[in-house]
Protein backbone atom coordinates (compact mmCIF):
# COMPACT_ATOMS: atom_id res chain seq x y z
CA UNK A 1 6.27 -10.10 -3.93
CA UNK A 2 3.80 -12.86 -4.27
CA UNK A 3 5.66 -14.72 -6.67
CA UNK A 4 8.55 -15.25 -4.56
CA UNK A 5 5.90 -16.14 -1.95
CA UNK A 6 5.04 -18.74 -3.87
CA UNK A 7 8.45 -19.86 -5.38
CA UNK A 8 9.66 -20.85 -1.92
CA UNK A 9 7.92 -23.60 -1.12
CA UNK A 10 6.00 -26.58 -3.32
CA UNK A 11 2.48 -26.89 -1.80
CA UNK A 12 -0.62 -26.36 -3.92
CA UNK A 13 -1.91 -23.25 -3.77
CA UNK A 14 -5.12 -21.54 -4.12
CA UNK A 15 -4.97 -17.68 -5.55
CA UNK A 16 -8.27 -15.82 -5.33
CA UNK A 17 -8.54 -12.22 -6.92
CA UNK A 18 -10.92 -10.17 -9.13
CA UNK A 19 -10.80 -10.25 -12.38
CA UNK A 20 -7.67 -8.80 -14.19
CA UNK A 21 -5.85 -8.46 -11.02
CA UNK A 22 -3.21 -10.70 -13.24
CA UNK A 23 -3.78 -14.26 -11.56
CA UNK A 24 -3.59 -16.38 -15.09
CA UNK A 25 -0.44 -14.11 -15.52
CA UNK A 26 1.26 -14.46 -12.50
CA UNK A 27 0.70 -18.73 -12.85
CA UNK A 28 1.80 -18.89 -15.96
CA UNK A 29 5.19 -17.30 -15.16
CA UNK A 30 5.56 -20.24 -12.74
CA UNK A 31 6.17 -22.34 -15.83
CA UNK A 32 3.41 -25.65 -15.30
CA UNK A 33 3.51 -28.41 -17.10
CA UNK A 34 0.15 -28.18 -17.61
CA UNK A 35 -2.86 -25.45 -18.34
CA UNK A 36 -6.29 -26.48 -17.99
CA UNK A 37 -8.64 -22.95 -18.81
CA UNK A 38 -12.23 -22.99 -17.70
CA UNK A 39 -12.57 -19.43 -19.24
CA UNK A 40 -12.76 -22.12 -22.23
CA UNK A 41 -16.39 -22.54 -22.96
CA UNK A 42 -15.06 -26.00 -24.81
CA UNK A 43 -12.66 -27.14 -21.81
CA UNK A 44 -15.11 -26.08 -19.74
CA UNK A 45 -18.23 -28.26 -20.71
CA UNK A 46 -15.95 -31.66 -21.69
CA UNK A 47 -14.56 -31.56 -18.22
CA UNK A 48 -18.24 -31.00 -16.27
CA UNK A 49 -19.44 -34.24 -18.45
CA UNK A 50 -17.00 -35.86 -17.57
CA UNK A 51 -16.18 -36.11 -13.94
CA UNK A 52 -13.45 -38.66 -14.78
CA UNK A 53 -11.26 -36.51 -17.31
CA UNK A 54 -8.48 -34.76 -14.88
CA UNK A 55 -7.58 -38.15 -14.13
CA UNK A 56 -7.44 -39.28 -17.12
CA UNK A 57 -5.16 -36.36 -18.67
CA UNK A 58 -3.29 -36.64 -15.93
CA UNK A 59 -2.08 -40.15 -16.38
CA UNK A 60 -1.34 -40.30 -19.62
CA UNK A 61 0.58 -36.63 -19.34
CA UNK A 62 2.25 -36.99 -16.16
CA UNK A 63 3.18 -33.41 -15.60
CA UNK A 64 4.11 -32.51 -12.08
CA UNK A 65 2.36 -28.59 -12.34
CA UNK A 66 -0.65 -27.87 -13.42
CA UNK A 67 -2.74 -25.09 -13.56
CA UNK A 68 -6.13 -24.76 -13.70
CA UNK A 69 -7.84 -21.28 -14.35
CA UNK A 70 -11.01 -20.26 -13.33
CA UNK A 71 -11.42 -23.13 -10.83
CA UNK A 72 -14.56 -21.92 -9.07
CA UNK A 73 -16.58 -22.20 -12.62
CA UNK A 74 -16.07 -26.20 -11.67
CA UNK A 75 -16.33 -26.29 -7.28
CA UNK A 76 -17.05 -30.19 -7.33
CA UNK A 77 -13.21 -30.40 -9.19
CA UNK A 78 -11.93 -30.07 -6.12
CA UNK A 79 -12.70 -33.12 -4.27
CA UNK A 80 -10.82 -34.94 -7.02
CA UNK A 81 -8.06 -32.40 -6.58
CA UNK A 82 -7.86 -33.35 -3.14
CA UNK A 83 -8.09 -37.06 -3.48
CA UNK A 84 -5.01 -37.03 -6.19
CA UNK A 85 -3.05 -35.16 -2.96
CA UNK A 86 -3.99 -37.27 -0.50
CA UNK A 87 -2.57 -40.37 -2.62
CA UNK A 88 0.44 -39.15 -3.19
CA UNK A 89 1.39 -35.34 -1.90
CA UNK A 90 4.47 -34.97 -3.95
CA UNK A 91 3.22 -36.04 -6.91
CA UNK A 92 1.43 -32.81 -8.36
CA UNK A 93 0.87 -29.59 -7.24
CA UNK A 94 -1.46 -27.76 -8.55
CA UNK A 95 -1.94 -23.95 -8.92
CA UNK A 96 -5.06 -23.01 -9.29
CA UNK A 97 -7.37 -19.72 -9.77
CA UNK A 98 -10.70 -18.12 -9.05
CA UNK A 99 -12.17 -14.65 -9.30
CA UNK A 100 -15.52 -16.30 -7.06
CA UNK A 101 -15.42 -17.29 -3.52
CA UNK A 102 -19.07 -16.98 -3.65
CA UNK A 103 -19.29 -19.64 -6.82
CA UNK A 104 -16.80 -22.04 -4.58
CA UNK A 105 -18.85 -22.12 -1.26
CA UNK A 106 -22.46 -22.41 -2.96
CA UNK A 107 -21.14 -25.38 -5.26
CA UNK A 108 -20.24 -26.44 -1.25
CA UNK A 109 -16.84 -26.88 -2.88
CA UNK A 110 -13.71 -28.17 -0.40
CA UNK A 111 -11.43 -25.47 -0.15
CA UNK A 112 -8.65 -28.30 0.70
CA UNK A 113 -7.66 -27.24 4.81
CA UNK A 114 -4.06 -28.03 5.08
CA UNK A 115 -3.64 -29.14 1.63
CA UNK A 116 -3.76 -25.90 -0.55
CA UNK A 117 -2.61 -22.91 0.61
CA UNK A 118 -5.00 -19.37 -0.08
CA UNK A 119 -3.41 -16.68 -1.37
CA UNK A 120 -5.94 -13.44 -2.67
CA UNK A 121 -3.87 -10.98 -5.26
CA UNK A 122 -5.08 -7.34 -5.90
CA UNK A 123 -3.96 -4.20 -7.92
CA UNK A 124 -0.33 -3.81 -8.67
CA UNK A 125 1.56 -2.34 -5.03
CA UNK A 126 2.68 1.29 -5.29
CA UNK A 127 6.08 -0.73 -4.17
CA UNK A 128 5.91 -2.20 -7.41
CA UNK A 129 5.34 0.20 -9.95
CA UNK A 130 7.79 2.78 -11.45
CA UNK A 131 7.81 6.64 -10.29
CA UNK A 132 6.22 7.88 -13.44
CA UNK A 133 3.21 7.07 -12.05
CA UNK A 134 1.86 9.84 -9.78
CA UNK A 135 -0.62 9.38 -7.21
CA UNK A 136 -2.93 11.69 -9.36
CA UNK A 137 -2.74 9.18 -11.96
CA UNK A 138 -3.52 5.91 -9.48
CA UNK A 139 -6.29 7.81 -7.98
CA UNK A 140 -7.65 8.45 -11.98
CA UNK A 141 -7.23 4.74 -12.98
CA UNK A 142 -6.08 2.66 -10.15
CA UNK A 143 -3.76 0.20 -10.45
CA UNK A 144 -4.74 -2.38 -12.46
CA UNK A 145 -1.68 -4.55 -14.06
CA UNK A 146 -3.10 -3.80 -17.65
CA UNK A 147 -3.92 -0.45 -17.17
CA UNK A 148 -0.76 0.96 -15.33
CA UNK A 149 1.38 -0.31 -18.48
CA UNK A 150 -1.26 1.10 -21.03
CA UNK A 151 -0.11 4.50 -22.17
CA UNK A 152 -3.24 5.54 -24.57
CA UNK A 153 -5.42 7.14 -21.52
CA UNK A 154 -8.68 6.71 -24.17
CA UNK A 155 -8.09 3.03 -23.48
CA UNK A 156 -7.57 2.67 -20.04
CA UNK A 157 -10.67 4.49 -19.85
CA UNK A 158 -12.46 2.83 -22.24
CA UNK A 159 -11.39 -0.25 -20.43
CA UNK A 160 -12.18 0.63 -16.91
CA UNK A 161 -15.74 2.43 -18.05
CA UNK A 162 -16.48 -1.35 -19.60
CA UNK A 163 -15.52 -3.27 -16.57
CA UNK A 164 -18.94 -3.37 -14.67
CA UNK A 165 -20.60 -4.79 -18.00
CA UNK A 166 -17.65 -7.57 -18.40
CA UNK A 167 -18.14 -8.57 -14.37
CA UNK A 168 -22.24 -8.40 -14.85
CA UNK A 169 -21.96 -10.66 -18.12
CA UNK A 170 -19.38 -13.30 -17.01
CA UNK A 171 -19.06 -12.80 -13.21
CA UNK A 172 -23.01 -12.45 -12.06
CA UNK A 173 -25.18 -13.84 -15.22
CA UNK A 174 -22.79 -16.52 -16.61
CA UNK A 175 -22.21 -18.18 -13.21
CA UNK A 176 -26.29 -17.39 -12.55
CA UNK A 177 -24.96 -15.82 -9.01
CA UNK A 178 -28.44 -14.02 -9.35
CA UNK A 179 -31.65 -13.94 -12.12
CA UNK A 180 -32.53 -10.27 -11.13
CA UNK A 181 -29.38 -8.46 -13.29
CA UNK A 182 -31.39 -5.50 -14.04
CA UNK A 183 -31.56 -5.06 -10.31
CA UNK A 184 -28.37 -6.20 -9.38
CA UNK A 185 -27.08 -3.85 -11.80
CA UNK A 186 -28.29 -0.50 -10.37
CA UNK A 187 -27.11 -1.75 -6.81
CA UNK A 188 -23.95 -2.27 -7.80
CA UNK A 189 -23.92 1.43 -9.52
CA UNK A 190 -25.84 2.48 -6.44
CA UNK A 191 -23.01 1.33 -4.30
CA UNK A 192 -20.34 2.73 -6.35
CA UNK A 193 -21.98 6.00 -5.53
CA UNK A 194 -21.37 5.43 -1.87
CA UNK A 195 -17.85 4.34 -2.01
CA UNK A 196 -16.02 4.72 1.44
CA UNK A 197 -19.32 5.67 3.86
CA UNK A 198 -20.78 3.77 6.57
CA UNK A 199 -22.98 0.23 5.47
CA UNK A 200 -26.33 0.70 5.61
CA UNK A 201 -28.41 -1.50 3.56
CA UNK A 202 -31.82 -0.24 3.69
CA UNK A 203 -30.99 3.05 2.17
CA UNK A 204 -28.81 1.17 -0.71
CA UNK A 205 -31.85 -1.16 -1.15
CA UNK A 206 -33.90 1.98 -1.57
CA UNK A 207 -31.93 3.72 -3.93
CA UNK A 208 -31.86 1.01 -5.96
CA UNK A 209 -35.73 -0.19 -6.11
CA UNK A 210 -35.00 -3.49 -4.39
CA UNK A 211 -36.17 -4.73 -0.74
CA UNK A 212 -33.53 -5.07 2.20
CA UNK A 213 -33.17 -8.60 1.98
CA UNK A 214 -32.49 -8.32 -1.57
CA UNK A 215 -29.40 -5.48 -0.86
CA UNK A 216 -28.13 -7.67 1.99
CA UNK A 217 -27.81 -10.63 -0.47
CA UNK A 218 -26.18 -8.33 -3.32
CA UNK A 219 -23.50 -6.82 -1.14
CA UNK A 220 -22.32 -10.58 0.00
CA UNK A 221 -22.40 -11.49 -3.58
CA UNK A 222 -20.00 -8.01 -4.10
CA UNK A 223 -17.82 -9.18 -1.39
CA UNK A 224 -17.45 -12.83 -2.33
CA UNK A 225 -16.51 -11.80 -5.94
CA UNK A 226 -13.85 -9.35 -4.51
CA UNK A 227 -15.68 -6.02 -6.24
CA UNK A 228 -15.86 -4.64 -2.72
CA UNK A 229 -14.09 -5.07 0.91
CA UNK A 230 -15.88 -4.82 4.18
CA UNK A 231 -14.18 -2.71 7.06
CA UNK A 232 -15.11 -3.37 10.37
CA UNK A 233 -15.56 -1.19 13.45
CA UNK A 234 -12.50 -1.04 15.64
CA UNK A 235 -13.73 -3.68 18.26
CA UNK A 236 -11.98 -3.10 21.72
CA UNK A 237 -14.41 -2.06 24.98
CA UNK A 238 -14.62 1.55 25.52
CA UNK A 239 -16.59 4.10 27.50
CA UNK A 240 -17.81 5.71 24.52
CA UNK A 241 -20.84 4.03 22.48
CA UNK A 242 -19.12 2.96 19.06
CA UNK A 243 -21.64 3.24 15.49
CA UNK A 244 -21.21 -0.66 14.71
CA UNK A 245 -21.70 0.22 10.92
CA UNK A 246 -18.71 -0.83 9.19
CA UNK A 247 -17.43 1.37 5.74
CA UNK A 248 -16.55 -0.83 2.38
CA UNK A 249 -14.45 0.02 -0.33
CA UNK A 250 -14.10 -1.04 -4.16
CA UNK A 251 -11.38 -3.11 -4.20
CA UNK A 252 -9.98 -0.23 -7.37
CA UNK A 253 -10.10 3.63 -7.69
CA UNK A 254 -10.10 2.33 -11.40
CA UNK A 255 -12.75 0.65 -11.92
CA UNK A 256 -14.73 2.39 -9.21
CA UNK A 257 -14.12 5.66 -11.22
CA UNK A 258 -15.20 3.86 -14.86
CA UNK A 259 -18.42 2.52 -12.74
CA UNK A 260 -19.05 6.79 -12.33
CA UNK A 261 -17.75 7.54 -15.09
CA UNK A 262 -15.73 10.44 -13.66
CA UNK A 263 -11.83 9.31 -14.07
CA UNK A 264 -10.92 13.45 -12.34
CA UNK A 265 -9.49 13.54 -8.74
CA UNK A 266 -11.52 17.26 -8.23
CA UNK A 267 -11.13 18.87 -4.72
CA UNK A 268 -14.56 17.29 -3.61
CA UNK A 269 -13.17 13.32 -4.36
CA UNK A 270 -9.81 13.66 -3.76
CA UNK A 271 -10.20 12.53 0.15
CA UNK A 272 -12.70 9.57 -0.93
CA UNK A 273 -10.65 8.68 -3.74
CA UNK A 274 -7.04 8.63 -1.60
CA UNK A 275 -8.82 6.73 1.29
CA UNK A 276 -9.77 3.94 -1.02
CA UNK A 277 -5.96 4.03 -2.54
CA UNK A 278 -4.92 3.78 0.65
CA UNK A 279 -6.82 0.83 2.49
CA UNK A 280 -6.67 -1.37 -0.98
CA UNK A 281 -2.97 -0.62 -0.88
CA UNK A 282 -2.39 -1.69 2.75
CA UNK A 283 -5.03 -4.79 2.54
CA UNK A 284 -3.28 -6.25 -0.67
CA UNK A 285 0.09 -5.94 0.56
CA UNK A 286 -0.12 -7.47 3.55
CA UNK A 287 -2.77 -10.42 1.87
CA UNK A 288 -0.75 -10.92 -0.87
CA UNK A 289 2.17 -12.67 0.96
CA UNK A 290 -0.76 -14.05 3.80
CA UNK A 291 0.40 -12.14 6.74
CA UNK A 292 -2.05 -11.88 9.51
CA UNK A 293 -3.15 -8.39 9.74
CA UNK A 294 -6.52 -6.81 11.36
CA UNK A 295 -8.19 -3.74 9.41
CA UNK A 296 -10.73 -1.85 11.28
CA UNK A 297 -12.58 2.32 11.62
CA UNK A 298 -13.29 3.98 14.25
CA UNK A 299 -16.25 6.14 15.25
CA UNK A 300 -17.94 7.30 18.27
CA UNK A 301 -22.09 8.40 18.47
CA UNK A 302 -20.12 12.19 18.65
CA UNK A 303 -18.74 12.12 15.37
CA UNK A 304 -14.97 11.84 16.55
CA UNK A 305 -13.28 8.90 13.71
CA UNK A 306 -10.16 8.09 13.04
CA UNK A 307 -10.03 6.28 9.49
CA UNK A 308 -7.99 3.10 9.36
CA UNK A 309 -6.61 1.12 12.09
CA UNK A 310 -4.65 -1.46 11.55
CA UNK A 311 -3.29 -4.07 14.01
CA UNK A 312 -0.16 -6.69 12.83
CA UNK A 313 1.90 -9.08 14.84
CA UNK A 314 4.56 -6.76 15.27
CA UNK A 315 2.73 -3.47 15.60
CA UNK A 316 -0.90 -1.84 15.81
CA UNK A 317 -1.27 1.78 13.73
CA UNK A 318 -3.99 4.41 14.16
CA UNK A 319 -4.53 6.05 10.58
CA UNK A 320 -5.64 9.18 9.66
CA UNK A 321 -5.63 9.42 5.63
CA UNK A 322 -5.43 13.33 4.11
CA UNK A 323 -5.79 13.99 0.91
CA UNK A 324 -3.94 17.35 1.08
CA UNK A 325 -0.58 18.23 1.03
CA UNK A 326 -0.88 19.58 4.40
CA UNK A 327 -1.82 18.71 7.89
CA UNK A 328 -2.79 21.14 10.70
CA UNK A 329 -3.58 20.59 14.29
CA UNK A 330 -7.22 19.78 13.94
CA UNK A 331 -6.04 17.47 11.77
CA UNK A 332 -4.21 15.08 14.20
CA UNK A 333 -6.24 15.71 17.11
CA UNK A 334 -8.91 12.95 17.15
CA UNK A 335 -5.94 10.87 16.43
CA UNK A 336 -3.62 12.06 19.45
CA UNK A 337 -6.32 11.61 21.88
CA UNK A 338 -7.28 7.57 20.83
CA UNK A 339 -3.40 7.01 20.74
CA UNK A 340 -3.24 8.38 24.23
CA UNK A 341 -5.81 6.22 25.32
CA UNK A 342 -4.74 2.98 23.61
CA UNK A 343 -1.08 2.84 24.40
CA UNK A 344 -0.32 0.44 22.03
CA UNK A 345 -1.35 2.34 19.49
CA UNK A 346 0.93 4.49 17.10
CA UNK A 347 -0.16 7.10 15.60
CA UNK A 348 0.36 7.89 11.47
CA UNK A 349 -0.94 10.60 8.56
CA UNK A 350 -0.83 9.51 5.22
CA UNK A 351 -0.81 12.35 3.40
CA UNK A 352 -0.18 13.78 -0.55
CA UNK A 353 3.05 15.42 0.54
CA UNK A 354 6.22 13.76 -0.75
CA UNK A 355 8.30 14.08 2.76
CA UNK A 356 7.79 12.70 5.48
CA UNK A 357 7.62 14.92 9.22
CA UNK A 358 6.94 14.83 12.51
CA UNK A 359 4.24 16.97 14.43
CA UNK A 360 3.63 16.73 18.23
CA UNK A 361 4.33 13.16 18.14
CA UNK A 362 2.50 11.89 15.15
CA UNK A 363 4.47 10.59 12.07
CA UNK A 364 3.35 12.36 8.83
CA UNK A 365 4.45 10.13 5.78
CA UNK A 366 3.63 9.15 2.15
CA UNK A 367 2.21 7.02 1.30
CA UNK A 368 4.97 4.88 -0.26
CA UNK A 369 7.36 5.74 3.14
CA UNK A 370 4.70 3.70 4.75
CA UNK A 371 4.50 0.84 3.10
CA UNK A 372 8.29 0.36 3.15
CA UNK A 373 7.23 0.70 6.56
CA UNK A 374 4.84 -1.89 7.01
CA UNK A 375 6.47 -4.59 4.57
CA UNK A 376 9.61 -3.76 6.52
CA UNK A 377 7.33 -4.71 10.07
CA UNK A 378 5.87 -8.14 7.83
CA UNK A 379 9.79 -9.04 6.26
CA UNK A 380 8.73 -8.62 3.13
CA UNK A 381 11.73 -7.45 0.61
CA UNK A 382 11.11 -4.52 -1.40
């Protein structure tokens, strides 16, 4: 989907993702002329000596594309990326990738308004991959590009299980996003642990024997390196006092499962585990092609809370997500009663069933029925 995004028009563009989400991938199969790897401890250091040497390469090359990987290891590159499209905006185009919007705004970096555009790639779409994979398998592993086509299930979960010390090494200590690893490390394994529940720092500082301040500052740095998505609380006036805490997600039941090293979807995760499928599922979709969509949960101070909502140009969705194969009146009734009091509002269950029903109004679907649903609402071919 992204790629014919990005094959229909020529403007630079910006793609933003954690890592092995399959950015360098996805680039390369759009063929540049040039590839310039800051992964590349060598390419790396000759080109932050040496402000001058894009320039230079690119004169005496001349390519038209070029690629440049792991951009945000090198923020002040941009400023001569944006001075070569200023001089001439059909010249190059550039494709270029990050893993860090974190490492890009502290190098105060220019994220090139109107001249790049900013796409942010996830996990493979359900839409994309083949029917062999069950849902019990994506909520085991995820859906990961290099773990969905890895058969040996040792190595997927040797490779998911090894993920948190890959990001800590090259993510957080390489790019010196923090000096206090030790501590950053049980916060982020602290977090893990509270997957899916309401935001409350102090009590994730606790857990993991740092001060507030300190937890506030680690969860931006898990946002701005894409390990974790914030979702807000549904923010429209209403006669009931809303809890203002929003929920956050990993942004992979994979790697989220290899960070607890539990990789079974047992009756007591199941729920947790299918929400998180579900929201990454619906955010990367609709970010991937850079639709304008508005994610949100709802919750009043008397425990009624409807799980997702989610608000396009075309249409607005109430979501309840149940990890069951079945869905009973108590089930939809929270969901029925917001819907009634926000017209605009229609009201969905995701479910584990594989057909999708209707009960006393309410659409009961897959999850894959829905997001032919919602790509349909966004014209996005599938």
């Amino acid at each position: 989907m992204l790629s014919s995004e990005i094959s229909s028009h020529d403007y630079s563009l910006l793609l933003l993702g954690p890592r092995q989400t399959g950015k360098s991938t996805l680039l390369r199969s759009m063929q540049p002329d040039l590839e310039i790897n800051f992964a590349d401890e060598k390419t790396f250091l000759e080109f932050s000596s040496d402000p001058n040497r894009l320039r230079g390469i690119l004169q005496f090359k001349k390519p038209r594309t070029v690629f440049i990987d792991e951009v945000q290891r090198l923020p002040s590159l941009l400023n001569t990326i944006q001075a070569l499209i200023d001089q001439d905006t059909k010249r190059y185009r550039f494709f270029l990738s990050g893993s860090s919007a974190r490492k890009l705004k502290r190098g105060q970096a220019n994220l090139l308004p109107g001249r790049v555009i900013t796409y942010s790639l996830g996990t493979l779409s359900i839409l994309e991959i083949n029917d062999d994979h069950s849902l019990k398998e994506m909520m085991s592993y995820g859906c990961l590009p290099g773990i969905v086509t890895e058969p040996n299930v040792k190595l997927k979960k040797a490779v998911l299980t090894s993920y948190a010390g890959t990001y800590l090494r090259e993510e957080i200590q390489a790019e010196a996003l923090t000096k206090n690893i030790e501590g950053f490390s049980r916060f982020l394994f602290t977090v893990a642990a509270k997957n899916g529940q309401f935001l409350d720092y102090s009590k994730l500082a606790s857990q993991s024997g740092i001060s507030q301040k300190t937890g506030t500052r680690f969860f931006e740095i898990l946002e701005d390196t894409l390990i974790v998505r914030r979702l807000h609380s549904f923010a429209v006036s209403d006669l009931r006092r809303l809890i203002k805490h929003p929920k956050f997600y990993f942004f992979d039941v994979g790697v989220l499962n290899g960070l607890l090293n539990n990789f079974t979807p047992s009756l007591d995760r199941i729920g947790g585990l299918f929400e998180t499928l579900v929201f990454n599922q619906l955010a990367d979709l609709i970010s991937s092609i850079g639709a304008t969509a508005r994610f949100s949960t709802y919750r009043t101070d008397k425990g009624a809370e409807i799980d997702l909502i989610l608000e396009t140009d075309n249409k607005n969705y109430a979501i309840e997500i149940k990890g069951s194969r079945n869905v009973g009146p108590s089930d939809i009734r929270t969901l029925r009663r917001f819907c009634n009091e926000h017209k605009k509002m229609q009201p969905i269950v995701i479910y584990l069933g594989d057909t999708g029903l209707e009960k006393e109004g309410v659409s009961i679907l897959p999850l894959l029925d829905f997001l032919k649903i919602v790509a349909s609402d966004l014209s996005i071919g599938v």
